[in-house]
PDB file of N, CA and C in Angstrom:
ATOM      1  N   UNK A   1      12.725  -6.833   4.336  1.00  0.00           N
ATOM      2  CA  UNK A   1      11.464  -7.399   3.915  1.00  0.00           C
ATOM      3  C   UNK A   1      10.783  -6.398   2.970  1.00  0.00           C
ATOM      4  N   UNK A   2       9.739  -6.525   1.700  1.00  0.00           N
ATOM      5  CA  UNK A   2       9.431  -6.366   0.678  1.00  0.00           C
ATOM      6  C   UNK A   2       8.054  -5.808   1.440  1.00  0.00           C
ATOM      7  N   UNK A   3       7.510  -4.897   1.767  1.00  0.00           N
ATOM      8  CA  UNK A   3       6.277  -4.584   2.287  1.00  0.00           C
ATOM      9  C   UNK A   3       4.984  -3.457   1.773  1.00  0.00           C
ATOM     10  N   UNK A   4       4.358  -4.216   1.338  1.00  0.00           N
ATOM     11  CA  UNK A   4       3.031  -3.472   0.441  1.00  0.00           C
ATOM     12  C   UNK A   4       2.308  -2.579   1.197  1.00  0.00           C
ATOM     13  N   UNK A   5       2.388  -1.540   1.192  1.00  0.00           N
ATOM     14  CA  UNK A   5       1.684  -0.686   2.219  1.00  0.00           C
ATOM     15  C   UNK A   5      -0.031   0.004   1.540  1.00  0.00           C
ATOM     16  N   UNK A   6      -0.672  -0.659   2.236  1.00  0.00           N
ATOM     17  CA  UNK A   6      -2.223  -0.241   2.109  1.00  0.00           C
ATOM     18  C   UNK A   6      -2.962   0.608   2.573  1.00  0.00           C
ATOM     19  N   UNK A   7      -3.686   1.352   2.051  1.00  0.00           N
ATOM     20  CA  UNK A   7      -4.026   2.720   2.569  1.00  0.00           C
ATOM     21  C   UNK A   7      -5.008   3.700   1.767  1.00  0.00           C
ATOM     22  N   UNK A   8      -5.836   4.372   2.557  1.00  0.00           N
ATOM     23  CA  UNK A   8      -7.011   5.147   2.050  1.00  0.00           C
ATOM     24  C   UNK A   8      -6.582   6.026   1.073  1.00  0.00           C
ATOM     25  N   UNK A   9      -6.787   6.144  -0.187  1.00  0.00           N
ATOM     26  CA  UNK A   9      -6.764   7.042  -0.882  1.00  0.00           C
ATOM     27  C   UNK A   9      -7.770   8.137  -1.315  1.00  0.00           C
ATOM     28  N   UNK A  10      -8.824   7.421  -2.230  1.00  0.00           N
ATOM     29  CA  UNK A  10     -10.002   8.379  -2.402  1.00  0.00           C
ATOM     30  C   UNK A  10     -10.724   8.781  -1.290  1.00  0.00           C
ATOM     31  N   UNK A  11     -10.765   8.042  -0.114  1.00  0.00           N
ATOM     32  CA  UNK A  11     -11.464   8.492   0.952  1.00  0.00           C
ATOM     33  C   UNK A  11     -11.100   9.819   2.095  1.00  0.00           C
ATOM     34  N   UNK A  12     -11.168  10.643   1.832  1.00  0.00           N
ATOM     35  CA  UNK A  12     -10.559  11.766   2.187  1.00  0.00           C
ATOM     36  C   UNK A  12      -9.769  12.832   1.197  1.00  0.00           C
ATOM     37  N   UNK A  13      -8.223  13.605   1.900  1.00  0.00           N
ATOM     38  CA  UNK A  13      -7.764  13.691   0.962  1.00  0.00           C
ATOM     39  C   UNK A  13      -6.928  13.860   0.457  1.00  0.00           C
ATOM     40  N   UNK A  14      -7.092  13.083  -0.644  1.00  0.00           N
ATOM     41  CA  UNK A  14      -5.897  12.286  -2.032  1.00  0.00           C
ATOM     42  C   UNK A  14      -4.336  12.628  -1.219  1.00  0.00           C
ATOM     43  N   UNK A  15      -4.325  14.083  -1.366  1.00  0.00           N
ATOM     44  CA  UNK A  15      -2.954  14.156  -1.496  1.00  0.00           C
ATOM     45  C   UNK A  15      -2.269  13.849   0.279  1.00  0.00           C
ATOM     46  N   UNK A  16      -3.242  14.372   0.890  1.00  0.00           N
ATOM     47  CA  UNK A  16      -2.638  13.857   2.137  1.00  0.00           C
ATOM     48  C   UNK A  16      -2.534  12.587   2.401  1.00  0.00           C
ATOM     49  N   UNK A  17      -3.887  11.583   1.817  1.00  0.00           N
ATOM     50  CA  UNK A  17      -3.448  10.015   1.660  1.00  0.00           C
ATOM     51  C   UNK A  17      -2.073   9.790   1.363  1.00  0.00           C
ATOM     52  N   UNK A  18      -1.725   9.964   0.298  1.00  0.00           N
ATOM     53  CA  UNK A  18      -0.411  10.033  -0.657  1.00  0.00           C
ATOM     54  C   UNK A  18       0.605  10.322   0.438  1.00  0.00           C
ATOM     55  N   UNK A  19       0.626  11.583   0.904  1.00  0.00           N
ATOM     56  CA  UNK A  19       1.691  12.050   1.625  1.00  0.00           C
ATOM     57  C   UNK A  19       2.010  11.072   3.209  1.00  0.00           C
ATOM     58  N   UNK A  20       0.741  10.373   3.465  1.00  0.00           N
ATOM     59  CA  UNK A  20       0.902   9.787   4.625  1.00  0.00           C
ATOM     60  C   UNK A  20       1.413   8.825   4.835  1.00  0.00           C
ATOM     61  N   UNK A  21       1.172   7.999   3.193  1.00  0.00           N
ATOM     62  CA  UNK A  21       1.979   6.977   2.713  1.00  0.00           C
ATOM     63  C   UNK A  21       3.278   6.706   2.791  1.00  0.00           C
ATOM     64  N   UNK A  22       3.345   7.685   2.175  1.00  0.00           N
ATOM     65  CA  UNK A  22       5.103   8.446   1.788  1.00  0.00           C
ATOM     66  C   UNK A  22       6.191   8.134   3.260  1.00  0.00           C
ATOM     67  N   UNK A  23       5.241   9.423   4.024  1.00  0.00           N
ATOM     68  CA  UNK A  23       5.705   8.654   5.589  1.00  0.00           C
ATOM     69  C   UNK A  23       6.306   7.827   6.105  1.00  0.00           C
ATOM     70  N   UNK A  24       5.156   6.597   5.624  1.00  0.00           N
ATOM     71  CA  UNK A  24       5.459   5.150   6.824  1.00  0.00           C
ATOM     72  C   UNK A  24       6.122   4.769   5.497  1.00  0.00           C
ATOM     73  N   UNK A  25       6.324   4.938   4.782  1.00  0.00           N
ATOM     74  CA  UNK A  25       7.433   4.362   3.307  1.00  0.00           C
ATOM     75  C   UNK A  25       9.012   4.589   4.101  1.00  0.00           C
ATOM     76  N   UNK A  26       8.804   5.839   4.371  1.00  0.00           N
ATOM     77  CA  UNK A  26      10.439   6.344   5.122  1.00  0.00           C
ATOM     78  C   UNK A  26      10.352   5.657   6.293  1.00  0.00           C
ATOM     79  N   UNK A  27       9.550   5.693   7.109  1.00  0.00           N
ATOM     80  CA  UNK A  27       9.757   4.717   8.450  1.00  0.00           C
ATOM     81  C   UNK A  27      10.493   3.376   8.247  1.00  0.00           C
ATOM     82  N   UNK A  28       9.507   2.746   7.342  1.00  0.00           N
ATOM     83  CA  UNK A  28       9.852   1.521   6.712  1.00  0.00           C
ATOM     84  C   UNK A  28      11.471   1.523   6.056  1.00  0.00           C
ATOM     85  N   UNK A  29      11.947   2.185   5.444  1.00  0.00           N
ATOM     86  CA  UNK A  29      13.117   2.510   4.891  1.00  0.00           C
ATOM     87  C   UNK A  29      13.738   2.411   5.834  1.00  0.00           C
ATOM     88  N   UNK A  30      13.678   3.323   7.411  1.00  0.00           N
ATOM     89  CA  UNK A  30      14.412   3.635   8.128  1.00  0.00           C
ATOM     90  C   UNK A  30      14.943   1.739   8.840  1.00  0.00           C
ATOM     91  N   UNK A  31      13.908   1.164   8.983  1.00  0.00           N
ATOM     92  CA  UNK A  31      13.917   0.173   9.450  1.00  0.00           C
ATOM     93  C   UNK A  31      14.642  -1.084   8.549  1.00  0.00           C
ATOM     94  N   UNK A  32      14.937  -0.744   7.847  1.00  0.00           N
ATOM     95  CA  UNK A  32      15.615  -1.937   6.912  1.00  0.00           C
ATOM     96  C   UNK A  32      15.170  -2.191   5.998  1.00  0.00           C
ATOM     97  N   UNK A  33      13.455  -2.286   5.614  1.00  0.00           N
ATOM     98  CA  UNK A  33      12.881  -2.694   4.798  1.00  0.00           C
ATOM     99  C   UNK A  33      12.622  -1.811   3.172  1.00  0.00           C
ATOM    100  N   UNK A  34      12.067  -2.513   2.470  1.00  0.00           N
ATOM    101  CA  UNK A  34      11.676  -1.861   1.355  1.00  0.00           C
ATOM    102  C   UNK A  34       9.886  -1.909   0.885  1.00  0.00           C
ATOM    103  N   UNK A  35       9.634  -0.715   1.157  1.00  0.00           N
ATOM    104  CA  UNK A  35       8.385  -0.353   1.102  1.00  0.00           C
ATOM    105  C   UNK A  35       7.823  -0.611  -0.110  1.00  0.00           C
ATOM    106  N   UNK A  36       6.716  -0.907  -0.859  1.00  0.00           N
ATOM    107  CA  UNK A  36       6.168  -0.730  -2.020  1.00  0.00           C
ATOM    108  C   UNK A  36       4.871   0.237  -1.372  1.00  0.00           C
ATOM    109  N   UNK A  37       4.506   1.764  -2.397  1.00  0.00           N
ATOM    110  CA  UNK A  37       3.715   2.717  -2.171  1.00  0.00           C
ATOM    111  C   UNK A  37       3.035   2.557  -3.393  1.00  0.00           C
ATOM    112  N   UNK A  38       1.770   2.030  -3.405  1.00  0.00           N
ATOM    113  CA  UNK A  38       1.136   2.188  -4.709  1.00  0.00           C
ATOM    114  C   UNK A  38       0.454   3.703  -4.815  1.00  0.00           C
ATOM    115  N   UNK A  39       0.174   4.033  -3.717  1.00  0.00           N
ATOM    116  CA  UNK A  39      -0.370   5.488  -3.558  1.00  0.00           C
ATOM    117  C   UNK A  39       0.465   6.755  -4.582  1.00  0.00           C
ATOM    118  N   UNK A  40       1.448   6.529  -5.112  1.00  0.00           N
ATOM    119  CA  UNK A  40       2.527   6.830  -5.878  1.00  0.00           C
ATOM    120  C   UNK A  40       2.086   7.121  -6.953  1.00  0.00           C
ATOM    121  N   UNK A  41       1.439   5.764  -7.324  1.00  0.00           N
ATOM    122  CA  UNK A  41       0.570   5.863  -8.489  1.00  0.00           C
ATOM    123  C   UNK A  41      -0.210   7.275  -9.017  1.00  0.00           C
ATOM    124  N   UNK A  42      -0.900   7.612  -7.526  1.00  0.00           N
ATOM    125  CA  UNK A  42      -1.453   9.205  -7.816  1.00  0.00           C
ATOM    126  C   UNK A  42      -0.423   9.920  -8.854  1.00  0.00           C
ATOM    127  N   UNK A  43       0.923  10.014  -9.046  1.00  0.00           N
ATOM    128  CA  UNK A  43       1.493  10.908 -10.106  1.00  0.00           C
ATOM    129  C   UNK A  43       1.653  10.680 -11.475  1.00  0.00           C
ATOM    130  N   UNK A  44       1.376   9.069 -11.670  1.00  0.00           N
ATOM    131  CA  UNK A  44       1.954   8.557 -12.692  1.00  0.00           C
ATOM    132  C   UNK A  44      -0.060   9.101 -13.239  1.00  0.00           C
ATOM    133  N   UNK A  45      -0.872   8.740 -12.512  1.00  0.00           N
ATOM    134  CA  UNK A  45      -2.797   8.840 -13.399  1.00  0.00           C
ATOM    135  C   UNK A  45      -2.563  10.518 -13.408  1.00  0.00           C
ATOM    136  N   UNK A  46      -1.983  11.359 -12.766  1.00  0.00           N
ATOM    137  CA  UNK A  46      -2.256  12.352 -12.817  1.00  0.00           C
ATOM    138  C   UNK A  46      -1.657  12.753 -14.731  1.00  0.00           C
ATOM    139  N   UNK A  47      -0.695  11.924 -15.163  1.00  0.00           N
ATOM    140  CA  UNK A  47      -0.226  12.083 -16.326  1.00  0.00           C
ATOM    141  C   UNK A  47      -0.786  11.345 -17.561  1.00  0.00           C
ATOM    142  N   UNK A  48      -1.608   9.935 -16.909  1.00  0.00           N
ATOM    143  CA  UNK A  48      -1.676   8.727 -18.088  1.00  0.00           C
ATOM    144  C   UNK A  48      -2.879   8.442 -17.196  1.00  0.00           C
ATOM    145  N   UNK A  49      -4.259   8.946 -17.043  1.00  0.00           N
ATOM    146  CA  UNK A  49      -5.371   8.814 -16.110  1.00  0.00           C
ATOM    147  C   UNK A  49      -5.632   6.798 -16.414  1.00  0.00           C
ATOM    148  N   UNK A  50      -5.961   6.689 -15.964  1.00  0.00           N
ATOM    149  CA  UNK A  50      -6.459   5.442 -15.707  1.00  0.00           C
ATOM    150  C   UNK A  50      -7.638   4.715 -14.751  1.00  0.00           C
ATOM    151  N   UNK A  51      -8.628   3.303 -15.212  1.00  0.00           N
ATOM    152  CA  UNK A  51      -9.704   3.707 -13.891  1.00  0.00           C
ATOM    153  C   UNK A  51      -8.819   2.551 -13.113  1.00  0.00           C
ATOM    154  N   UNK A  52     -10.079   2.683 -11.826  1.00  0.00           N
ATOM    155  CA  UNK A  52      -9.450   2.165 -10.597  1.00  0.00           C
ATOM    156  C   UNK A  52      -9.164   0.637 -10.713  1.00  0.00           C
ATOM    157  N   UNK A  53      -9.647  -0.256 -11.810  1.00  0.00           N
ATOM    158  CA  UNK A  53      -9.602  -1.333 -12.088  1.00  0.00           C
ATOM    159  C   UNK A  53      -8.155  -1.352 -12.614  1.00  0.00           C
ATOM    160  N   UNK A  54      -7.679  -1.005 -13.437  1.00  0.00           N
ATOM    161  CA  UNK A  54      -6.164  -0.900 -13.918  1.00  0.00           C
ATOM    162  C   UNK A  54      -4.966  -0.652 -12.659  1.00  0.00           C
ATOM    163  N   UNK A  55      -5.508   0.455 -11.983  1.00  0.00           N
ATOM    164  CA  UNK A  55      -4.709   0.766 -10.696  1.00  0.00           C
ATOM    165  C   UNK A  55      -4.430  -0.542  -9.801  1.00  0.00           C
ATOM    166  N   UNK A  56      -5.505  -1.025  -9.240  1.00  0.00           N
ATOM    167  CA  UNK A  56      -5.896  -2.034  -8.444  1.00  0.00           C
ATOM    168  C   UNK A  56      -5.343  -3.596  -9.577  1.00  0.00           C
ATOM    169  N   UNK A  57      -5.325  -4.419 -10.752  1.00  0.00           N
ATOM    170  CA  UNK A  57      -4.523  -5.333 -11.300  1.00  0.00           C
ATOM    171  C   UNK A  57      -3.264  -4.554 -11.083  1.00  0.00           C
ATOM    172  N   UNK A  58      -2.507  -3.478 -11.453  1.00  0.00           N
ATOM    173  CA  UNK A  58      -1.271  -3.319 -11.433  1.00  0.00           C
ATOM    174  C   UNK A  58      -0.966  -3.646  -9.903  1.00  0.00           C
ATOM    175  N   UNK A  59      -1.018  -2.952  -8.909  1.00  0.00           N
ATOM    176  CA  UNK A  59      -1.135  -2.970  -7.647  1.00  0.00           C
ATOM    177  C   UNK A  59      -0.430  -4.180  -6.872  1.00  0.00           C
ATOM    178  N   UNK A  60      -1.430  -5.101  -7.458  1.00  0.00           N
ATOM    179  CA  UNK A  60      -1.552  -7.083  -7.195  1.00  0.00           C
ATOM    180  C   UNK A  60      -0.868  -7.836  -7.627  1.00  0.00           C
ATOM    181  N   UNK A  61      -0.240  -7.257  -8.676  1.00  0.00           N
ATOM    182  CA  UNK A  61       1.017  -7.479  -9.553  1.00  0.00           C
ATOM    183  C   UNK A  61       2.227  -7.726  -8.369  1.00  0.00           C
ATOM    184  N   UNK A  62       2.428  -5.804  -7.961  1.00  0.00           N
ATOM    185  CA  UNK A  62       3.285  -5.902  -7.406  1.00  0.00           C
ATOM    186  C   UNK A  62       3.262  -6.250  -5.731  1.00  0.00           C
ATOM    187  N   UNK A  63       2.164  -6.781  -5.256  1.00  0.00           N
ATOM    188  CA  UNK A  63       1.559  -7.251  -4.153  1.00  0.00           C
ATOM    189  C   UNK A  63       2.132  -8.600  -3.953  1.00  0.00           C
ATOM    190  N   UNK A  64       1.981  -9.256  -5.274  1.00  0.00           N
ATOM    191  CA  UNK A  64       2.657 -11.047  -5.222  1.00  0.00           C
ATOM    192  C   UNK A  64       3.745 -10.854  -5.171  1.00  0.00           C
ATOM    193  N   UNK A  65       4.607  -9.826  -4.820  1.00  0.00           N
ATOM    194  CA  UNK A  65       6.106 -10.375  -4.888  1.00  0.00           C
ATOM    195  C   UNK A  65       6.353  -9.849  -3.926  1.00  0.00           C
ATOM    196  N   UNK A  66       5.870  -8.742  -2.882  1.00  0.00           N
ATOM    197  CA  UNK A  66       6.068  -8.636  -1.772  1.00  0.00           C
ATOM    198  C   UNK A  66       5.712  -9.752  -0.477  1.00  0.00           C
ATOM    199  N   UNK A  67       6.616  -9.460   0.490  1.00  0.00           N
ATOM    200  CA  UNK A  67       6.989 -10.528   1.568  1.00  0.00           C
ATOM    201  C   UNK A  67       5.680 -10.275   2.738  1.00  0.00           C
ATOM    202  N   UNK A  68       5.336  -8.893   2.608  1.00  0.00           N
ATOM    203  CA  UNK A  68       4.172  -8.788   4.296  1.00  0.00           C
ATOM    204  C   UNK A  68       3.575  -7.244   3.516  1.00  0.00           C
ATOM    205  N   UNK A  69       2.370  -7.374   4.159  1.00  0.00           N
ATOM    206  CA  UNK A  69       1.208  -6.351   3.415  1.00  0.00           C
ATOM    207  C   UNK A  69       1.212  -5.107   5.056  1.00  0.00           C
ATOM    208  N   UNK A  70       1.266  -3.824   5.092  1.00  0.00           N
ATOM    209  CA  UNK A  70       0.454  -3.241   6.416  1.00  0.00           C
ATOM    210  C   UNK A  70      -0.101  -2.603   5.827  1.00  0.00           C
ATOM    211  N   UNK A  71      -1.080  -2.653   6.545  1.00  0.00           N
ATOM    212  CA  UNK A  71      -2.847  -2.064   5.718  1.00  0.00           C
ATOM    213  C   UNK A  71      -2.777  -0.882   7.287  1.00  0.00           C
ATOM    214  N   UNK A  72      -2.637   0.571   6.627  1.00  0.00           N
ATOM    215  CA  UNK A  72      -2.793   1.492   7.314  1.00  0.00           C
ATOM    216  C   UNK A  72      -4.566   1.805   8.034  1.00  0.00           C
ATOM    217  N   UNK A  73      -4.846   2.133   8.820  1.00  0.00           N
ATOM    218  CA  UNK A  73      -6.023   2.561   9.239  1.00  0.00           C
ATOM    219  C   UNK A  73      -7.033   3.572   8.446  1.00  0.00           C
ATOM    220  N   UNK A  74      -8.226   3.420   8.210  1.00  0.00           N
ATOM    221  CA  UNK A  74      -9.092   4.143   7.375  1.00  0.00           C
ATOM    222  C   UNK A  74      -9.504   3.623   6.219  1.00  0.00           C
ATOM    223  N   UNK A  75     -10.918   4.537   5.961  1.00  0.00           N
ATOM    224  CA  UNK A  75     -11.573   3.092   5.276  1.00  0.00           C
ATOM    225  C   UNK A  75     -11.060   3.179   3.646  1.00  0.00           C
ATOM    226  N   UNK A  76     -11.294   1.760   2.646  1.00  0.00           N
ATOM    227  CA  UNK A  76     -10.591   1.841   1.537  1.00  0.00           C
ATOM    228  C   UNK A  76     -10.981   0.452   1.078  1.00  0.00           C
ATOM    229  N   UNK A  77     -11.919   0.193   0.328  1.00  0.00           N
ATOM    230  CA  UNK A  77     -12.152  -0.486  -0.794  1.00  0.00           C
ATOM    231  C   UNK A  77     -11.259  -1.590  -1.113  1.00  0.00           C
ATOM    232  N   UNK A  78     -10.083  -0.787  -1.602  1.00  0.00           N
ATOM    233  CA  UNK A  78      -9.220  -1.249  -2.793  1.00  0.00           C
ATOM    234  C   UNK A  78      -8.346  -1.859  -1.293  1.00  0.00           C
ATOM    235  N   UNK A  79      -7.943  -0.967  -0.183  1.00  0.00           N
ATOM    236  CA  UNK A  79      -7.264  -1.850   0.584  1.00  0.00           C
ATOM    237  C   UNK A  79      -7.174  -2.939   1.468  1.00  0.00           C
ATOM    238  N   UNK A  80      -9.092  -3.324   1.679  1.00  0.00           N
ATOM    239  CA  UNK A  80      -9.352  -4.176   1.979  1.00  0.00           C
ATOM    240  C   UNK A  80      -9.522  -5.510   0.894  1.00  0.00           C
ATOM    241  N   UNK A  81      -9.437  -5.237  -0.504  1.00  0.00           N
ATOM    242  CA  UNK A  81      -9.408  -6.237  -1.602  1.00  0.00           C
ATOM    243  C   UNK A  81      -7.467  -6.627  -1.214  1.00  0.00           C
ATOM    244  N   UNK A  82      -7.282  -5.900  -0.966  1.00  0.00           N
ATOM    245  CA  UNK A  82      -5.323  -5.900  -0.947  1.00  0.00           C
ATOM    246  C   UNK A  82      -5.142  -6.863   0.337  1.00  0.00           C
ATOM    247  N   UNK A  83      -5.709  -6.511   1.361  1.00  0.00           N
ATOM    248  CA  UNK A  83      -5.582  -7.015   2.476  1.00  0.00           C
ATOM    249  C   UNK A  83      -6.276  -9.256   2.041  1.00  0.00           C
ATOM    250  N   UNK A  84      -7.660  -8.820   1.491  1.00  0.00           N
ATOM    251  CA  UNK A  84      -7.717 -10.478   1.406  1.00  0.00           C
ATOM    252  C   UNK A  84      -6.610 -11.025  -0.018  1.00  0.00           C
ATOM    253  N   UNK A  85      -6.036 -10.199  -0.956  1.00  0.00           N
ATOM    254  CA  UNK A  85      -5.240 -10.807  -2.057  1.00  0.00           C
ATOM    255  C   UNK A  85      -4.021 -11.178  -0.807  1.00  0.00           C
ATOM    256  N   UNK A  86      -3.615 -10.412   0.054  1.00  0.00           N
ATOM    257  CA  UNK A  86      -2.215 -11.011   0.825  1.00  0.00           C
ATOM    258  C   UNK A  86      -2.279 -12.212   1.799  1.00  0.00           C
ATOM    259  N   UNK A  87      -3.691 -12.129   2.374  1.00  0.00           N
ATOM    260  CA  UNK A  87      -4.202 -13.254   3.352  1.00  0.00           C
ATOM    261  C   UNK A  87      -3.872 -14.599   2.561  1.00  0.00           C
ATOM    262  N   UNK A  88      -4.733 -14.091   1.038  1.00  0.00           N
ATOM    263  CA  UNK A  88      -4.895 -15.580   0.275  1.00  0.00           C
ATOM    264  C   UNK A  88      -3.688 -16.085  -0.243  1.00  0.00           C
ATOM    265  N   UNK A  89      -2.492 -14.996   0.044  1.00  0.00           N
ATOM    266  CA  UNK A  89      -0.877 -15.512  -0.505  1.00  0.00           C
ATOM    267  C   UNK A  89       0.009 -15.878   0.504  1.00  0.00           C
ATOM    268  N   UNK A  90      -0.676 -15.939   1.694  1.00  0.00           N
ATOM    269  CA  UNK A  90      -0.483 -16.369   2.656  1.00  0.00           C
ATOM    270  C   UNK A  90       0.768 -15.068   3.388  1.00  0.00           C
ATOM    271  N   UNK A  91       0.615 -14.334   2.772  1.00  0.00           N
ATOM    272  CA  UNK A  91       1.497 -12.980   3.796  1.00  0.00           C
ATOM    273  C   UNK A  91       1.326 -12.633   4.669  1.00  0.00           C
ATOM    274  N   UNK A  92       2.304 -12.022   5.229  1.00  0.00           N
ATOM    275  CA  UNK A  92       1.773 -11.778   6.591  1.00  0.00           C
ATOM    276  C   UNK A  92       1.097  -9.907   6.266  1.00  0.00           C
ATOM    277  N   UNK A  93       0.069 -10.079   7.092  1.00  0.00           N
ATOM    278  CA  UNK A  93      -0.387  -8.667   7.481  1.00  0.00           C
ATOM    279  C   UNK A  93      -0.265  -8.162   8.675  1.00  0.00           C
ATOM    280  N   UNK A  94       0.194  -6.914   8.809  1.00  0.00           N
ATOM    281  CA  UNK A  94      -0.168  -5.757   9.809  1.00  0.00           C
ATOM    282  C   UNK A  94      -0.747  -4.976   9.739  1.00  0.00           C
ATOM    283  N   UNK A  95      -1.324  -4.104  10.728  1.00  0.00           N
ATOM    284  CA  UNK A  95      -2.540  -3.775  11.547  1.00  0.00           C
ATOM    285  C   UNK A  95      -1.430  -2.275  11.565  1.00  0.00           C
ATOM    286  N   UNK A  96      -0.071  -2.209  12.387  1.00  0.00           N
ATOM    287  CA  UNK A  96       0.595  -0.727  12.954  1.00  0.00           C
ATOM    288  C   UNK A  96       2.160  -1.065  12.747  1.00  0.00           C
ATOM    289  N   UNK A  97       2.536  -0.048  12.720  1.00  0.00           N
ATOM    290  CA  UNK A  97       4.323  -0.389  12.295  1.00  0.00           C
ATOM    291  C   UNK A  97       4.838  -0.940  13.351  1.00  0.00           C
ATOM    292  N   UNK A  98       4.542  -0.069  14.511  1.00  0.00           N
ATOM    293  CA  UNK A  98       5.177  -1.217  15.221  1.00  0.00           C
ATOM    294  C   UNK A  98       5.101  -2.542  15.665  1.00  0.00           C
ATOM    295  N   UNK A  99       4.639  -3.121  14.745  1.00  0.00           N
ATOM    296  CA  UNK A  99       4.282  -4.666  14.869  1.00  0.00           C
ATOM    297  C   UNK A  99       5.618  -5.294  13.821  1.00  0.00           C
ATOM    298  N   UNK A 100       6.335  -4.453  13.129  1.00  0.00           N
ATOM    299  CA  UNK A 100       7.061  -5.070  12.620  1.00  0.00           C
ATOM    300  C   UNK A 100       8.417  -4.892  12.948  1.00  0.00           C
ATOM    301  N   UNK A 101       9.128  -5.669  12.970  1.00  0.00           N
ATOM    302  CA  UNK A 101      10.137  -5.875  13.851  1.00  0.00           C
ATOM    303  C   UNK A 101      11.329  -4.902  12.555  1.00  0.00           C
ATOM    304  N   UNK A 102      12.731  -4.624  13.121  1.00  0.00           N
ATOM    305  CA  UNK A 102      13.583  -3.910  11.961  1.00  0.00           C
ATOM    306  C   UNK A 102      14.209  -5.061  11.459  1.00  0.00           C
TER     307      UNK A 102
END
């Protein structure tokens, strides 16, 4: 399964967001699936800056073609806009990994 992983970025910090991501990306891996990490993104603005509006359309892009959204814990703007774009595509969301089966 194709899974958009959502998660605090600016709120705290950055790089540990990023890195925490990274994480449940490998969990996810481990489990069969294929993660999408937009948090990633952090390397590509660190080279070609961009504002959060560009981040967030690209994002949604690759949000519609994923199969199920998990929206990690902590607060986040952009991942609660992520969380209602997947509701309204009718995806499934999670709450904790282990809610998703391998």
């Amino acid at each position: 399964m194709k899974i958009y992983v959502a998660s605090p970025y600016s709120n705290g910090n950055k790089i540990a967001n990023v890195r925490r991501s990274i994480v449940i990306g490998e969990e996810l891996s481990a489990l069969g699936h294929t993660p999408f990490l937009p948090l990633l993104n952090h390397f590509w603005d660190k080279l070609f800056p961009h504002d959060e509006k560009f981040w967030l359309n690209y994002d949604i892009k690759w949000l519609e073609v994923c199969d199920a959204l998990l929206r990690l814990d902590g607060e986040s703007k952009g991942g609660d806009v992520e969380v209602a774009v997947a509701e309204r595509l009718g995806l499934r969301v999670y709450y904790n990994l282990e809610d998703i089966n391998g």
